[in-house]
C-alpha atoms as a PDB file:
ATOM      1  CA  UNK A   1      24.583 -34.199  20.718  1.00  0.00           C
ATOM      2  CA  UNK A   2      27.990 -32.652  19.150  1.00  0.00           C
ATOM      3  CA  UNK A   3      31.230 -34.221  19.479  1.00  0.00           C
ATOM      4  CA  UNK A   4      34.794 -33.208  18.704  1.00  0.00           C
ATOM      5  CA  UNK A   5      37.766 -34.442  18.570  1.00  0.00           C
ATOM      6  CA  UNK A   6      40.419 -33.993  21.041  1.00  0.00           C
ATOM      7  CA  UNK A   7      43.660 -36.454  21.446  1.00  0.00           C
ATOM      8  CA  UNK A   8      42.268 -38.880  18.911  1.00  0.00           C
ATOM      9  CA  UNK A   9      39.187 -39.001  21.681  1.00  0.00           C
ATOM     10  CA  UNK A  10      35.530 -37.840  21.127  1.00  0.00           C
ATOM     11  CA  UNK A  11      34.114 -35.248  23.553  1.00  0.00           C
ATOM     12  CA  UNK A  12      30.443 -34.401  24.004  1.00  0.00           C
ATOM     13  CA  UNK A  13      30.231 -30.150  23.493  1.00  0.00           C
ATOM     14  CA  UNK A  14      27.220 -28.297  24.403  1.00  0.00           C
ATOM     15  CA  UNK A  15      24.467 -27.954  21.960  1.00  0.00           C
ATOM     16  CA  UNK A  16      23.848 -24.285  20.514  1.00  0.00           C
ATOM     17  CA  UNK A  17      21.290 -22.456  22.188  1.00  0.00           C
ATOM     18  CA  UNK A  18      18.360 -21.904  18.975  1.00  0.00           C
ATOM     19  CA  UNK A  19      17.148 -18.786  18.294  1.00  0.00           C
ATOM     20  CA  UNK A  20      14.301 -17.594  20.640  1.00  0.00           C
ATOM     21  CA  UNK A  21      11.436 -17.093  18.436  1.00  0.00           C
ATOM     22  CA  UNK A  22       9.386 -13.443  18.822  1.00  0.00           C
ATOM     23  CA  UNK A  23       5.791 -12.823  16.949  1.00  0.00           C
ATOM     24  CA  UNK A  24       4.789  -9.720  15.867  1.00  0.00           C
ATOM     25  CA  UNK A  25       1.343  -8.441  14.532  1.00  0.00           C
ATOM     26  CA  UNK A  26       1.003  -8.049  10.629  1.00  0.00           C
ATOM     27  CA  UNK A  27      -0.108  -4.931   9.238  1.00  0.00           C
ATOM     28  CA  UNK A  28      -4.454  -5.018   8.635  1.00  0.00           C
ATOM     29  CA  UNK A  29      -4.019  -3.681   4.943  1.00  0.00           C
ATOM     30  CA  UNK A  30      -0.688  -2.799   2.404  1.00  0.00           C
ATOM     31  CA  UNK A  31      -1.267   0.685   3.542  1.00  0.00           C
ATOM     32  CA  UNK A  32      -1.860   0.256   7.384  1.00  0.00           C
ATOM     33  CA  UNK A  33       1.950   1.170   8.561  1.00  0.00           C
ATOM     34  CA  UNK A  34       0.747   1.747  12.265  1.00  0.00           C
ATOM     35  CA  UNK A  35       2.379  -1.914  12.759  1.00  0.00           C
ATOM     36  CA  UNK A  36       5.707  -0.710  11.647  1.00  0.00           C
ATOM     37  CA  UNK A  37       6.911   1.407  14.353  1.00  0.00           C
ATOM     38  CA  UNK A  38       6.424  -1.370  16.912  1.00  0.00           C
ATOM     39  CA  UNK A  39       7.884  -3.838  14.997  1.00  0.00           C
ATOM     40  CA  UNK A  40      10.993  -1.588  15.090  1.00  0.00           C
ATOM     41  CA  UNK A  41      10.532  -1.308  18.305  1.00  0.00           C
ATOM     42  CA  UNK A  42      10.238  -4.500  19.802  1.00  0.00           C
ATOM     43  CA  UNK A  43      13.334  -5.789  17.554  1.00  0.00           C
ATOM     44  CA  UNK A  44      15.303  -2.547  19.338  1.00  0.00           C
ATOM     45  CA  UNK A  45      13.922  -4.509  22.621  1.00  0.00           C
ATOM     46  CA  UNK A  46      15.407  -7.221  21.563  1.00  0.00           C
ATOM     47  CA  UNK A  47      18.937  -6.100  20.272  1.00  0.00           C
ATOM     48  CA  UNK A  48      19.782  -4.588  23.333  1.00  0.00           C
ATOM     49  CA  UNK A  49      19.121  -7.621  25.316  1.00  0.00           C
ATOM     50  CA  UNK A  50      21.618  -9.757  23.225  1.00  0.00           C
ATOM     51  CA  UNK A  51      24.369 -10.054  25.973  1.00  0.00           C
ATOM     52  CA  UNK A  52      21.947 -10.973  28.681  1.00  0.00           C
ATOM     53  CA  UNK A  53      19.277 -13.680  26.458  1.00  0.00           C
ATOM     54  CA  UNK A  54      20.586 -14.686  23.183  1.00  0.00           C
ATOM     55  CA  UNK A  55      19.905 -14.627  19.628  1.00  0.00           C
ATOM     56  CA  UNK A  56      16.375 -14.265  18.289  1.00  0.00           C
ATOM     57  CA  UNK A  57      14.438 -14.202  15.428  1.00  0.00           C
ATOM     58  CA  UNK A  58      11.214 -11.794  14.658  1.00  0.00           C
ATOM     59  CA  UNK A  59       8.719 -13.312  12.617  1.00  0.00           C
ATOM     60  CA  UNK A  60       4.824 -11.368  11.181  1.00  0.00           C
ATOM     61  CA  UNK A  61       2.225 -13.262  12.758  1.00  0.00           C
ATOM     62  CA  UNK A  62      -0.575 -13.347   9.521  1.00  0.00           C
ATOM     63  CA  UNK A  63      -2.917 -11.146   8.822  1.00  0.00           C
ATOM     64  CA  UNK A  64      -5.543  -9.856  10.797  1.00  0.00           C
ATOM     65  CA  UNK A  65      -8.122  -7.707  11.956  1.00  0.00           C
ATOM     66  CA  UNK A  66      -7.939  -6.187  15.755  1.00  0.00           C
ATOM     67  CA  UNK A  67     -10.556  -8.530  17.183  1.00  0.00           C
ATOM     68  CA  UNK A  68      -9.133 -11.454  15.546  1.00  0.00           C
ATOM     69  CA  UNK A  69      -5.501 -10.143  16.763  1.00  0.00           C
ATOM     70  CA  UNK A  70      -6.398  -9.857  20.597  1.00  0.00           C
ATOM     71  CA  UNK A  71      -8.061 -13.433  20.957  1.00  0.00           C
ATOM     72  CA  UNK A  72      -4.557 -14.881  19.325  1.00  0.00           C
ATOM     73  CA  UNK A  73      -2.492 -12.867  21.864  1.00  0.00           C
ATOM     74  CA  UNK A  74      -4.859 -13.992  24.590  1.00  0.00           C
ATOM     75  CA  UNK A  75      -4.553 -17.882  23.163  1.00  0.00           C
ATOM     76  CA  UNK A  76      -1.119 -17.381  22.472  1.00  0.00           C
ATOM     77  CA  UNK A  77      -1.238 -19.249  19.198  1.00  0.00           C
ATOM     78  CA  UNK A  78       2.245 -17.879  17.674  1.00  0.00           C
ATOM     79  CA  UNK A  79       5.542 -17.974  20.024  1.00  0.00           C
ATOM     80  CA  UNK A  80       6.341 -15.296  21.851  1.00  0.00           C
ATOM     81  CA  UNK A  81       3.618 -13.115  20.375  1.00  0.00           C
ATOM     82  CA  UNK A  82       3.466  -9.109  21.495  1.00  0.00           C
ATOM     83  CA  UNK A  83       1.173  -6.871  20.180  1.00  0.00           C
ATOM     84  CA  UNK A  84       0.797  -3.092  21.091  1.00  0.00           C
ATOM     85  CA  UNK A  85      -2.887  -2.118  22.385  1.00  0.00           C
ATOM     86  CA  UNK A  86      -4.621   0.263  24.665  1.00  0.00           C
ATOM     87  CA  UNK A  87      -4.871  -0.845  28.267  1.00  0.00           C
ATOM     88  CA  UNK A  88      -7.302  -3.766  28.261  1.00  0.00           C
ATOM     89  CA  UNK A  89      -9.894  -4.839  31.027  1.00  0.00           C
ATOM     90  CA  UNK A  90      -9.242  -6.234  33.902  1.00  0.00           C
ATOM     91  CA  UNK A  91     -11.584  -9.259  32.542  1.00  0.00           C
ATOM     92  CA  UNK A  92      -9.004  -9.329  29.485  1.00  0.00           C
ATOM     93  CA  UNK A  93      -5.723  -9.277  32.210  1.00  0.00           C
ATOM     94  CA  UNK A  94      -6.972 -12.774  33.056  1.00  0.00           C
ATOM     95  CA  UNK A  95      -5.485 -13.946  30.378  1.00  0.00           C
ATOM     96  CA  UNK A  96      -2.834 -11.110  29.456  1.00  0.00           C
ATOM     97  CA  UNK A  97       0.414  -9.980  30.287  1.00  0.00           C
ATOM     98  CA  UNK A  98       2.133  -6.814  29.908  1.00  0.00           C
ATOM     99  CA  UNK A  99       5.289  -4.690  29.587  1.00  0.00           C
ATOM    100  CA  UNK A 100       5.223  -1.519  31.743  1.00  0.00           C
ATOM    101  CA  UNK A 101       6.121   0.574  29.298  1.00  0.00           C
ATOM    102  CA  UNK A 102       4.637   3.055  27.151  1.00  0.00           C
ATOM    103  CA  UNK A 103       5.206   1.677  23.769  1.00  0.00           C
ATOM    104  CA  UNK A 104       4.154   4.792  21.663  1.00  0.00           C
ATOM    105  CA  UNK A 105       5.419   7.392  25.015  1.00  0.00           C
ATOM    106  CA  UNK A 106       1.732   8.779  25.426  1.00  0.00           C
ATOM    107  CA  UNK A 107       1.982  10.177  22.422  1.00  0.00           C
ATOM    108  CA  UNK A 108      -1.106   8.344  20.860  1.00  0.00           C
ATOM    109  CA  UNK A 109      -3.518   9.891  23.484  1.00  0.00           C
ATOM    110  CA  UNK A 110      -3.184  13.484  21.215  1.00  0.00           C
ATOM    111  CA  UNK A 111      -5.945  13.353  18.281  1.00  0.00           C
ATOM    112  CA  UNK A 112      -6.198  15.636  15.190  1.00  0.00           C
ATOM    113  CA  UNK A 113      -8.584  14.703  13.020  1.00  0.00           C
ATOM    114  CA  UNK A 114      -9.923  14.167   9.208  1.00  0.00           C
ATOM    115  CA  UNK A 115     -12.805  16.000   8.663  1.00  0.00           C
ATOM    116  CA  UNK A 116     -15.301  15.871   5.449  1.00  0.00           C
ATOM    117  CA  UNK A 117     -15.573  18.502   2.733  1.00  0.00           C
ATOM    118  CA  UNK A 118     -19.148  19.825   3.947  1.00  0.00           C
ATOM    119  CA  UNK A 119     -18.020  20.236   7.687  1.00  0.00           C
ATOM    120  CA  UNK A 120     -14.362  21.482   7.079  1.00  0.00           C
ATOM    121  CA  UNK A 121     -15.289  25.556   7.318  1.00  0.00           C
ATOM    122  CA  UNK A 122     -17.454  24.487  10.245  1.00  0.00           C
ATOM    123  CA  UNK A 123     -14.699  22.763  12.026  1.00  0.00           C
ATOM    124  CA  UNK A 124     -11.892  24.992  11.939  1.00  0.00           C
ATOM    125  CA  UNK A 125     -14.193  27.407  14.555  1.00  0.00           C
ATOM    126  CA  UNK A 126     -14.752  25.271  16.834  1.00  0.00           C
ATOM    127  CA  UNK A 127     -13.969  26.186  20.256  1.00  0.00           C
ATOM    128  CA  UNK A 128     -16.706  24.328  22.124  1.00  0.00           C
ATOM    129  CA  UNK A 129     -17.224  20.822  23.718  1.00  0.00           C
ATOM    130  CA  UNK A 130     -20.990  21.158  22.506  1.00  0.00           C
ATOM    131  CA  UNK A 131     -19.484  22.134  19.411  1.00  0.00           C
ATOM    132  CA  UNK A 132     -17.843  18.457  18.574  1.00  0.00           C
ATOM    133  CA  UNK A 133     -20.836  16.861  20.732  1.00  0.00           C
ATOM    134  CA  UNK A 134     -22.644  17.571  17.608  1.00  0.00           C
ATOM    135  CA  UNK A 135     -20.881  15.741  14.638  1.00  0.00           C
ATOM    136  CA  UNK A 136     -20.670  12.498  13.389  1.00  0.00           C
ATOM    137  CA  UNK A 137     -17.317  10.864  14.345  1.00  0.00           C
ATOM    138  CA  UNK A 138     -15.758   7.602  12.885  1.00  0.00           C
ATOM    139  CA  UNK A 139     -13.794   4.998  14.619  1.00  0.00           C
ATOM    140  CA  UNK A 140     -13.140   1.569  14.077  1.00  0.00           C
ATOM    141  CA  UNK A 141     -15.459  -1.523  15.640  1.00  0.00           C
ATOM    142  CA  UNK A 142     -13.913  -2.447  19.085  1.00  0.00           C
ATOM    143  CA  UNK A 143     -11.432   0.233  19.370  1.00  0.00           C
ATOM    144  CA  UNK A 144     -11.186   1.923  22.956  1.00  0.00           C
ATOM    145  CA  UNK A 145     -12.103   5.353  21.146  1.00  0.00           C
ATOM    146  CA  UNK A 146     -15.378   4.928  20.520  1.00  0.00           C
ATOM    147  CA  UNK A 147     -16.234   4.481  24.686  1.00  0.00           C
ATOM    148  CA  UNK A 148     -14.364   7.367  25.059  1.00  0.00           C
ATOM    149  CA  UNK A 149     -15.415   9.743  22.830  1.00  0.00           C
ATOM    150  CA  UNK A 150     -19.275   8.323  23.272  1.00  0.00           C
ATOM    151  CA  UNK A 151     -18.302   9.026  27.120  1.00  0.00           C
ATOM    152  CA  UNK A 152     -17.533  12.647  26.376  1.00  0.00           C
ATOM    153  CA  UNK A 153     -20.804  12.644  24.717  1.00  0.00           C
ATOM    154  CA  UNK A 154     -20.042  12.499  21.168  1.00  0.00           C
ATOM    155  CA  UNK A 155     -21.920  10.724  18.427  1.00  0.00           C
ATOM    156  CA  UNK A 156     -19.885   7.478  17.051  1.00  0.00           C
ATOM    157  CA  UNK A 157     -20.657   5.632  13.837  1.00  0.00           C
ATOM    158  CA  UNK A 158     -18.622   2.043  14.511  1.00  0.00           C
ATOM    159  CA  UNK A 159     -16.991   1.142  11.140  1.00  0.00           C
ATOM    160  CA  UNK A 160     -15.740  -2.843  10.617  1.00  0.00           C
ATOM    161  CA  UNK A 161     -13.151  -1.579   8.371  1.00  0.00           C
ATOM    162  CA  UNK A 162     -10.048   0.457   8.987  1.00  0.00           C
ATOM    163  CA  UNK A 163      -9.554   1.935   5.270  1.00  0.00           C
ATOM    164  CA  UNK A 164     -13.341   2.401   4.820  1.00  0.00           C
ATOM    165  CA  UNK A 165     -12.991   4.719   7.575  1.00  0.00           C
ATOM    166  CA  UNK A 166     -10.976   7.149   5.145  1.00  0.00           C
ATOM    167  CA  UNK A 167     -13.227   6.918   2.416  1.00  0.00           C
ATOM    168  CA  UNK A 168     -16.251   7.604   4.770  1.00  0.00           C
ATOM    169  CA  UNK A 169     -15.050  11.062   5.852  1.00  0.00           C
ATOM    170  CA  UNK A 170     -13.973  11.869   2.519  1.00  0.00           C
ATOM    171  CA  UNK A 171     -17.228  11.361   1.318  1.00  0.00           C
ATOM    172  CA  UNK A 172     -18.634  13.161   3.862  1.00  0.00           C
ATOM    173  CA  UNK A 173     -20.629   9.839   5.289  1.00  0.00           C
ATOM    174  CA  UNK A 174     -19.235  10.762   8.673  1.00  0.00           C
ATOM    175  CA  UNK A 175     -17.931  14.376   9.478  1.00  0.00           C
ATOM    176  CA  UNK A 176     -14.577  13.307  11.410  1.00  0.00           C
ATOM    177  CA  UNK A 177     -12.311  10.631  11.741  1.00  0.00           C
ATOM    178  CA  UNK A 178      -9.942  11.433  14.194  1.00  0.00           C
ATOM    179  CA  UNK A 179      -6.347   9.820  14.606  1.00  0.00           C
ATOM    180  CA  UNK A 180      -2.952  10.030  17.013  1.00  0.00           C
ATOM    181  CA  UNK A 181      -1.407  12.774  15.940  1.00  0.00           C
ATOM    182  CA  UNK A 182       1.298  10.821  15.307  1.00  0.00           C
ATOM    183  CA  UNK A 183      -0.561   9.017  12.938  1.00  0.00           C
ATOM    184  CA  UNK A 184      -2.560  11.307  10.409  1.00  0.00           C
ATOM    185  CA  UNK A 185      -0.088  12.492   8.181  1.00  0.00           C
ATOM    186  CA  UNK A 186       1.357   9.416   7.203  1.00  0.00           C
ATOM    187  CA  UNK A 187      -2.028   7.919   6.797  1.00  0.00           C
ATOM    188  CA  UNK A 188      -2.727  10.918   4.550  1.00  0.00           C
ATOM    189  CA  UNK A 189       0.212  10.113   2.349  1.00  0.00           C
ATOM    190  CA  UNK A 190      -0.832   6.960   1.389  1.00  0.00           C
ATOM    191  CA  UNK A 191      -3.858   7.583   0.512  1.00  0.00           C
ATOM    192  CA  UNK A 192      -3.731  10.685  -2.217  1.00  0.00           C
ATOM    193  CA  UNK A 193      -6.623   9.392  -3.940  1.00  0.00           C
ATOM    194  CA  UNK A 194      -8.651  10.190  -1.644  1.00  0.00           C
ATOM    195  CA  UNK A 195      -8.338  14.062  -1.704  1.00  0.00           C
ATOM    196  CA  UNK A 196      -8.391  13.775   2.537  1.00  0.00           C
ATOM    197  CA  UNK A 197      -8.885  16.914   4.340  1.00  0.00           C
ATOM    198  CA  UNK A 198      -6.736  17.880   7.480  1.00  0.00           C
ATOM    199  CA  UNK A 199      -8.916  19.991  10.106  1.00  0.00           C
ATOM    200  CA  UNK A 200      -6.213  22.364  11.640  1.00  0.00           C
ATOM    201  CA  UNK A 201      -8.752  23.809  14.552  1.00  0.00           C
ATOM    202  CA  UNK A 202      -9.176  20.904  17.270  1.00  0.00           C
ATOM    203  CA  UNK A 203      -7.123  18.657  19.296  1.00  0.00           C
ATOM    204  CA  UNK A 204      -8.492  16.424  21.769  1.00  0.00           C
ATOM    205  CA  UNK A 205      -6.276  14.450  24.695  1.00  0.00           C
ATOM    206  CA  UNK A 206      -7.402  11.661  26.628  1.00  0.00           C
ATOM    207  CA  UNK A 207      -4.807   9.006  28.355  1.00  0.00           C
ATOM    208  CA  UNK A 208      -4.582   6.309  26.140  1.00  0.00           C
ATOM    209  CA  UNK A 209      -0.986   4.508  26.906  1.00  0.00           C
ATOM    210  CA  UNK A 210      -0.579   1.692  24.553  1.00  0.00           C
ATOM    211  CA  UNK A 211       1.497  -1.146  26.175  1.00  0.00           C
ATOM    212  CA  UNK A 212       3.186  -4.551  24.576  1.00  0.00           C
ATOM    213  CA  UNK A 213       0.579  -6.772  25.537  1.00  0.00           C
ATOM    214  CA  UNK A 214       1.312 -11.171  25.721  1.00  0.00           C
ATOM    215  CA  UNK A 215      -0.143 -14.290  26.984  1.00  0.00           C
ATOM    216  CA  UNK A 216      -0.313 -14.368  30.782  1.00  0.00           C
ATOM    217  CA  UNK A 217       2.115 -17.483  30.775  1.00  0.00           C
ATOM    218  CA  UNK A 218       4.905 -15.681  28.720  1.00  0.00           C
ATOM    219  CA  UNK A 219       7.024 -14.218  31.939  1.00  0.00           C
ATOM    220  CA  UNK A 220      10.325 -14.555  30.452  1.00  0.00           C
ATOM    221  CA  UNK A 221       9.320 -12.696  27.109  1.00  0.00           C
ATOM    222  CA  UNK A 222       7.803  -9.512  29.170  1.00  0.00           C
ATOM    223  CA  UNK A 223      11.177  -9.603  31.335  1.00  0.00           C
ATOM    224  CA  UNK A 224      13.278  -9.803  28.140  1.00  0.00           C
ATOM    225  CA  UNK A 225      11.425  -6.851  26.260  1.00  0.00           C
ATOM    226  CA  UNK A 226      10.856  -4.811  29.492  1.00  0.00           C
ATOM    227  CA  UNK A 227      14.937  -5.082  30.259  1.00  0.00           C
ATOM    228  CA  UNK A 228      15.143  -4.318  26.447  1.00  0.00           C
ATOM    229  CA  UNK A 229      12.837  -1.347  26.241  1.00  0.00           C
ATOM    230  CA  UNK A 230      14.421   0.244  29.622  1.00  0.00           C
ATOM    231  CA  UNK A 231      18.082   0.347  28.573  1.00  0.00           C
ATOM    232  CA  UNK A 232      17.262   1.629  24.977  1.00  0.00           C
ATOM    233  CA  UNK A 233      15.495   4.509  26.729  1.00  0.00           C
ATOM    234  CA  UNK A 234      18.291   5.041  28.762  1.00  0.00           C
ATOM    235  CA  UNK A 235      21.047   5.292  25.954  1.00  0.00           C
ATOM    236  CA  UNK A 236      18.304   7.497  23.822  1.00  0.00           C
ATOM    237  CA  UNK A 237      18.117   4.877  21.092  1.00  0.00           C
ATOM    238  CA  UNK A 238      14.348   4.592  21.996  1.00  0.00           C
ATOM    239  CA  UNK A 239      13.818   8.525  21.706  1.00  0.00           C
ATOM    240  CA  UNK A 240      15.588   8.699  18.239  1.00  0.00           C
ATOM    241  CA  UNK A 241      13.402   5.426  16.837  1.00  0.00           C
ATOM    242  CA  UNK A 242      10.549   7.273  18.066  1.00  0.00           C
ATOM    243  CA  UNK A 243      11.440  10.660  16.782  1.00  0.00           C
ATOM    244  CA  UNK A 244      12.206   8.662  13.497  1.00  0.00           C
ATOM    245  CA  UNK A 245       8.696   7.864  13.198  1.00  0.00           C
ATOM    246  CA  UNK A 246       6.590  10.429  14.490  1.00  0.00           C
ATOM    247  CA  UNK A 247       8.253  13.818  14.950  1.00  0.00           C
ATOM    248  CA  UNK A 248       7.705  14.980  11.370  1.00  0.00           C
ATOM    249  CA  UNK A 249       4.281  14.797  11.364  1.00  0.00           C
ATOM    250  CA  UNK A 250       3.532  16.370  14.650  1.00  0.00           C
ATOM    251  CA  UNK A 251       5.720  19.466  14.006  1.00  0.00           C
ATOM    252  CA  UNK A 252       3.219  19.446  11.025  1.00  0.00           C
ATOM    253  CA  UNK A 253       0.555  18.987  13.183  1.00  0.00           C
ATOM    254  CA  UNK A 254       1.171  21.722  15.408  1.00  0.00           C
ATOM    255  CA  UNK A 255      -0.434  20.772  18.153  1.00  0.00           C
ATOM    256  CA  UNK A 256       0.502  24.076  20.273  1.00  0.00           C
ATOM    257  CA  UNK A 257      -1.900  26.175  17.964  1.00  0.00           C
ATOM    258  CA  UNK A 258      -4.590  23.985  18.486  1.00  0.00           C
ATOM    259  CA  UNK A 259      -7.746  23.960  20.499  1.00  0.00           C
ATOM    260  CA  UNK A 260      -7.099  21.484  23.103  1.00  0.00           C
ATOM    261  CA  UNK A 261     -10.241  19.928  24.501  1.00  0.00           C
ATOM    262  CA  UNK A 262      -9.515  17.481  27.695  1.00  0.00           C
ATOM    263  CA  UNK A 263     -11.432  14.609  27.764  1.00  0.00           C
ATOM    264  CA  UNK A 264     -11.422  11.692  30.534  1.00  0.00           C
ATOM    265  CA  UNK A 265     -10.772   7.791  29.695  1.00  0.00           C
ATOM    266  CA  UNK A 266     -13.470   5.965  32.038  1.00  0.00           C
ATOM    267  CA  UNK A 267     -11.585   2.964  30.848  1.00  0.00           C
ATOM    268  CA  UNK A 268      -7.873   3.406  32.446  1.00  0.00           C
ATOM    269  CA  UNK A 269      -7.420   0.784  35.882  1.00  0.00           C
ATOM    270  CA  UNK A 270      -4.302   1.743  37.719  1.00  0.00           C
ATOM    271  CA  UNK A 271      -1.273   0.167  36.573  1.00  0.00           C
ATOM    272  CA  UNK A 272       0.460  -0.020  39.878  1.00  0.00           C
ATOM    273  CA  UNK A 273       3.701   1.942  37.471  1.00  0.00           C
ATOM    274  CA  UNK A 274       4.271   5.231  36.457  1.00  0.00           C
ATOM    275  CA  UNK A 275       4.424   5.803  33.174  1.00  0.00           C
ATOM    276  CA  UNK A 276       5.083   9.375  32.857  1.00  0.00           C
ATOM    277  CA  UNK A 277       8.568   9.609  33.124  1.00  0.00           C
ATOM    278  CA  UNK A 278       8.585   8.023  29.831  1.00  0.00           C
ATOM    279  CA  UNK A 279       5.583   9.932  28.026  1.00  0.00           C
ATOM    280  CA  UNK A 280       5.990  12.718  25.826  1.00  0.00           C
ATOM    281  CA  UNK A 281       3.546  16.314  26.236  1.00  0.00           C
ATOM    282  CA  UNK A 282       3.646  17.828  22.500  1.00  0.00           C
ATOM    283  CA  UNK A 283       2.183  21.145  24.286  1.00  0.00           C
ATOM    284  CA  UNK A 284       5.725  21.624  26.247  1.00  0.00           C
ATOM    285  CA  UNK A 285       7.456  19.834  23.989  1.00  0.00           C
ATOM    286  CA  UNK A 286       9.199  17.413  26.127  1.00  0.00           C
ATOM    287  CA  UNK A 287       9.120  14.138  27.840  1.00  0.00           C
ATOM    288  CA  UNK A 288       8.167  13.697  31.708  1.00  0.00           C
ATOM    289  CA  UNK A 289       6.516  15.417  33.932  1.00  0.00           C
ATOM    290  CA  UNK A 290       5.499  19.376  34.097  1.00  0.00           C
ATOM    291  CA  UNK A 291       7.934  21.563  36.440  1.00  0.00           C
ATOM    292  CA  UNK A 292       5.798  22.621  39.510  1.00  0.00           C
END
């Protein structure tokens, strides 16, 4: 305890409140920057909920691949610990908590794709479901895509590796890799070496919110980044991180142009909140819902 001195007596004062410690996922390689966003965005969370919870500190978990990542956010091995993931099972929600929020607005849910050398002339005419049914895509082991897509009927090679991915379809070992549209161009950047081809024909939408998931027992971190994540909406600061991030690369993307092809997610579970308020349609340009 702290004393100090008043009127030649010692008084007891109040011990400082430490820091509340936050976890947040490392990126999976030096070129993976998909963590970066929600880093940013969890320590906005947190800023804006100063007044009302205290100081903090935001510390990289280590290392680690998605399957690895989701058992230590289950376990809750780090303090605090958040990671940003596609909506998880209900089996998974036994030991999970969540922020109702859209973390990346909706925008993830939007794919363009990379698409190899041989198939790129091929590609850019597609206009048909049966069309795509008939290439080889790539995703990553355990990611949410592959039911999807292999719902819609596609063909899915399931790749351990994140960056082999990349060299894969620019090799032309699978025909397309598709990403958030978000996404692609900055992966693209990074990765010059690889002489990476764009496909500029196809877009494909399926719901795929990503939400800040947490241990089941962490209530007062989800309250502390939900009230965080809510009032940086509301004074725009979310909108402009966002738009910091991701609205080069989808005015590159030009999603409007593109052949949309709707595809369903058999693996959504109602949330019991809306979400679209918050979630952002690249088609119209805007956030929220369509005007009746």
């Amino acid at each position: 305890m702290l004393f100090c001195l008043l009127g030649g007596v010692l008084l007891p004062m109040p011990a400082l409140q430490a820091a509340a410690i936050f976890t947040h996922p490392s990126p999976e390689s030096d070129q993976d920057k998909r963590a970066l966003y929600y880093r940013d965005l969890l320590q906005l969370a947190l800023e804006k909920t100063l007044d009302s919870h205290g100081d903090y500190q935001l510390r990289p978990a280590p290392q680690m691949n998605r399957v690895r990542l989701r058992l230590e956010v289950r376990l809750g091995t780090y303090p605090n610990f958040f990671s940003a993931d596609s909506q998880r099972t209900p089996d998974e929600m036994l030991f999970l908590d969540y922020v109702p929020f859209p973390a990346e607005l909706g925008i993830l849910g939007y794919r363009i794709c990379f698409v190899s050398p041989q198939r790129e002339r091929e590609v850019a005419n597609i206009t048909r479901l049966e069309q795509l049914q008939a290439l080889q895509h790539g995703q990553g082991r355990g990611w949410q895509d592959v039911f999807i897509l292999r719902h819609a009927g596609m063909q899915v090679q399931e790749v351990d590796s994140y960056e082999r991915l990349f060299k894969l379809v620019s090799r032309g070992r699978i025909d397309l890799f598709c990403r958030g549209a978000n996404e692609l161009y900055t992966e693209l950047e990074q990765r010059p070496e690889l002489g990476l081809r764009v496909d500029k024909q196809v877009l494909i939408h399926y719901p795929f919110p990503h939400l800040f998931y947490t241990n089941k027992d962490n209530k007062q971190g989800v309250i502390r980044i939900t009230k965080g994540l809510q009032l940086a909406w509301l004074d725009g600061s979310l909108q402009k991180l966002w738009a910091s991030y991701f609205r080069s690369g989808l005015e590159r993307a030009n999603l409007p142009a593109r052949q949309l092809f709707e595809l369903e997610n058999p693996l959504l579970t109602p949330l019991g909140v809306d979400l679209t308020p918050y979630q952002y349609d690249p088609i119209r340009q805007q956030f929220g819902k369509s005007t009746p």
